[in-house]
Structures are given as C-alpha cells and as structure tokens.
Protein backbone atom coordinates (compact mmCIF):
# COMPACT_ATOMS: atom_id res chain seq x y z
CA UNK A 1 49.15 38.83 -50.67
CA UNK A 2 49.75 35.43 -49.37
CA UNK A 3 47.06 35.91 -46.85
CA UNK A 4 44.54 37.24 -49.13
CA UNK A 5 44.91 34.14 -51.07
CA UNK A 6 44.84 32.02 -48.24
CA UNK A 7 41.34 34.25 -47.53
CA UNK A 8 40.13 33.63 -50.84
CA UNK A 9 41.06 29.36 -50.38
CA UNK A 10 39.01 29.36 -47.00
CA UNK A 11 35.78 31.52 -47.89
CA UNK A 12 35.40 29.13 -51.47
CA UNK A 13 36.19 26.05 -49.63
CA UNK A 14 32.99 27.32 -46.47
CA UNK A 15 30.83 28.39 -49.71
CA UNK A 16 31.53 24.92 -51.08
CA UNK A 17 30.97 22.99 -47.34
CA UNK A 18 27.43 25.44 -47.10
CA UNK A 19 26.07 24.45 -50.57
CA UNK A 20 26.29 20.95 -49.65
CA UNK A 21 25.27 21.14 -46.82
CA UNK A 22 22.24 23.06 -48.17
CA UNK A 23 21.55 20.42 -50.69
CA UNK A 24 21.66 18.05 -48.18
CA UNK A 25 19.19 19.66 -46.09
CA UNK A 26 16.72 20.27 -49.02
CA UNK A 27 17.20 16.37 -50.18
CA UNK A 28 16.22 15.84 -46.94
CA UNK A 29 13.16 17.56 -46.83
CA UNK A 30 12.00 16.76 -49.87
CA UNK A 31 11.97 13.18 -48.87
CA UNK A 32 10.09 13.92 -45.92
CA UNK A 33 7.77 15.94 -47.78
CA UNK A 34 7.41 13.35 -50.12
CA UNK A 35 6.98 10.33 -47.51
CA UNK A 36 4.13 12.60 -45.72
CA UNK A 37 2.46 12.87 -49.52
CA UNK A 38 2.70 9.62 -50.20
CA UNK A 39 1.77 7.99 -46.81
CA UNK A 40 -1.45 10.62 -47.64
CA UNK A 41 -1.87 8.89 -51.17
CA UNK A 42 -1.44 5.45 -49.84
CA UNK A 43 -3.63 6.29 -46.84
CA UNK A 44 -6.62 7.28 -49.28
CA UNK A 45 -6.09 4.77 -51.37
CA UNK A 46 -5.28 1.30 -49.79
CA UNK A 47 -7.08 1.68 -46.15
CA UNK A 48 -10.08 3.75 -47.17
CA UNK A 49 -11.58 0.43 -48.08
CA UNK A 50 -10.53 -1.38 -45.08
CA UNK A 51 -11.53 1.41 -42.78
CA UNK A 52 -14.38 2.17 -43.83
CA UNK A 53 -15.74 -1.29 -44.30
CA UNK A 54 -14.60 -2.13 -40.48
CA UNK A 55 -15.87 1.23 -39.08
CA UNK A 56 -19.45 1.30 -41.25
CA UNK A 57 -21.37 -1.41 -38.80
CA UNK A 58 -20.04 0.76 -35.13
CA UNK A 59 -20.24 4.38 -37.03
CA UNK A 60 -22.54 4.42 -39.92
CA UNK A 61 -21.06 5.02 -43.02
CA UNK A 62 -20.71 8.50 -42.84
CA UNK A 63 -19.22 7.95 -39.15
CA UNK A 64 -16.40 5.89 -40.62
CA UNK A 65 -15.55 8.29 -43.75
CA UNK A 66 -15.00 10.81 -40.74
CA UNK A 67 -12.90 8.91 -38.75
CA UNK A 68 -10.74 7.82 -41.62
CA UNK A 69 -10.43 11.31 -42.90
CA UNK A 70 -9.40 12.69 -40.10
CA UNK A 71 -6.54 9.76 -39.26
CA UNK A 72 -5.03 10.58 -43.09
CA UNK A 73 -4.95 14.35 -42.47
CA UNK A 74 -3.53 13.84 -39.09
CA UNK A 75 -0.44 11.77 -40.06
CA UNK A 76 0.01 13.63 -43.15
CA UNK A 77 0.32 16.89 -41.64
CA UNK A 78 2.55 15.55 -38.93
CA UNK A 79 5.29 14.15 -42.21
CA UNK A 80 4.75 17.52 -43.67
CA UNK A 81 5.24 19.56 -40.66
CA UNK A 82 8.29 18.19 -40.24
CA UNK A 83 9.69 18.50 -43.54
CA UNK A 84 9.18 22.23 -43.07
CA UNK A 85 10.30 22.43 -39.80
CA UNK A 86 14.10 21.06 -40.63
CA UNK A 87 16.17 24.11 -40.83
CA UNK A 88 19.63 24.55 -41.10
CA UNK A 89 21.83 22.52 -39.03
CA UNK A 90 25.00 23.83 -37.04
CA UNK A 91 27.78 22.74 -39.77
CA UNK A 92 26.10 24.57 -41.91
CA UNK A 93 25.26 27.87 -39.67
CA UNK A 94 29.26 27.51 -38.90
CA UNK A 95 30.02 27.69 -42.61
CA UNK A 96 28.62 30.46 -43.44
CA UNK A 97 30.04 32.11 -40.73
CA UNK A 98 33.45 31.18 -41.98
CA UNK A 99 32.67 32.33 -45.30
CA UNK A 100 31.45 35.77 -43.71
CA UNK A 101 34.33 36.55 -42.22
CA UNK A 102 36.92 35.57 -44.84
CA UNK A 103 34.84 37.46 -47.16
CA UNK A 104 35.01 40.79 -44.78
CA UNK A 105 38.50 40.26 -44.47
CA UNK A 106 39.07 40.03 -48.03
CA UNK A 107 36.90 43.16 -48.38
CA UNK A 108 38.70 44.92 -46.09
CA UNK A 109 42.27 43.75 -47.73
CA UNK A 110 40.39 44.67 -51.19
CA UNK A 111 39.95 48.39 -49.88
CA UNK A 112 43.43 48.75 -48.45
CA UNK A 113 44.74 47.26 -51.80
CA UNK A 114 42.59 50.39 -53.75
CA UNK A 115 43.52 52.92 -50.85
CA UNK A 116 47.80 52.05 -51.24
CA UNK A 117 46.89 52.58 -55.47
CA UNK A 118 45.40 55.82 -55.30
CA UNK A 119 48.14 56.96 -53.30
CA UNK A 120 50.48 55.55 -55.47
CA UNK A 121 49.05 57.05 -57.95
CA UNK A 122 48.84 60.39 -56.77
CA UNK A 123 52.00 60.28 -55.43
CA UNK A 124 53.42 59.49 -59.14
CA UNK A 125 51.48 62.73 -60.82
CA UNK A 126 52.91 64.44 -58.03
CA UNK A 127 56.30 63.42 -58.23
CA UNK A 128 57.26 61.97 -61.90
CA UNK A 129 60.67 59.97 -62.17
C-alpha cells in the first residue's frame, strides 16, 4: 500500500514537472511567435518609408516595394519558423516518461488490488464464518 502511495506521490509530482514544463515551452513560443509578428508589423511600418525612398532612385519604385517585401517576409518567416519548430525539450520528454510508468505501475497494483477482492469475495460466499 505504501508503495502505491509512493506511486501515486511520483506520477502527480512528473504530471506537475510536465505541465510546467509545457507552459514554459508554449510561453516560449508564443513570444517568438509574437517577436516574428511584430518585427513583420514594425518592418511594414517604420522601414517601408526608408526603404523605399533609398531603393526608388537604383530600382524604380516598383523595384524597391519588391525588394522591401521580400526582406519583411524573409525575416518574418524565419521568427515564425522557429516558434513552431521548438518542441518539447528533454526534462520534459523525461517527465512524462516518469509519469508513464508510475501510472502503469499503479494500474497494474490497481488490478491486483480488484483481482485479491474478487477472490475474497468469492471465497466468503463460498465459505461464510
């Protein structure tokens, strides 16, 4: 019983460890995700003028749009790529191995706990006091 408890402590206290560790993956993320939106917004918005008005007299106007354009969408799909890219890290893979196993053994205690009732119990119709 002791053990089963002890089973119980360790696959909370992994579930706990993984759920932070999840948030802080996904905090993570979203704050690359939002840098790569933001350096996107600020890219449109506070060099388009400067860009374009220092590309227009080499590349025409429609030149420099392009070039500009394609500099914004470059560096903002770089930030966003890696947002998306950041998976799970090994702490966290650990964890919820951890909690895997104490929950299988907990299982498996859970079933032998059911199997000895029954018994009991049919030992008891079987054999009243």
């Amino acid at each position: 019983m002791r053990k089963t408890l002890e089973l119980a402590k360790l696959a909370g206290r992994a579930e706990m460890l993984r759920w932070r560790l999840v948030a802080r993956r996904t905090a993570m993320r979203a704050t690359l995700l939002l840098a790569g939106t933001l350096f996107l917004v600020a890219a449109l918005v506070l060099l388009h003028a400067l860009a374009l008005a220092a590309l227009a007299p080499h590349l025409g106007d429609m030149g420099a749009a392009a070039a500009v354009l394609a500099f914004d969408l470059v560096a903002a799909l770089i930030l966003i790529a890696a947002g998306l890219r950041l998976g799970p890290g090994t702490a966290e893979r650990e964890a919820a191995m951890v909690r895997e196993i104490a929950t299988a053994e907990l299982q498996s205690k859970a079933d032998t706990l059911r199997l000895a009732g029954s018994l009991l119990a049919m030992f008891r119709r079987k054999h009243p006091r």
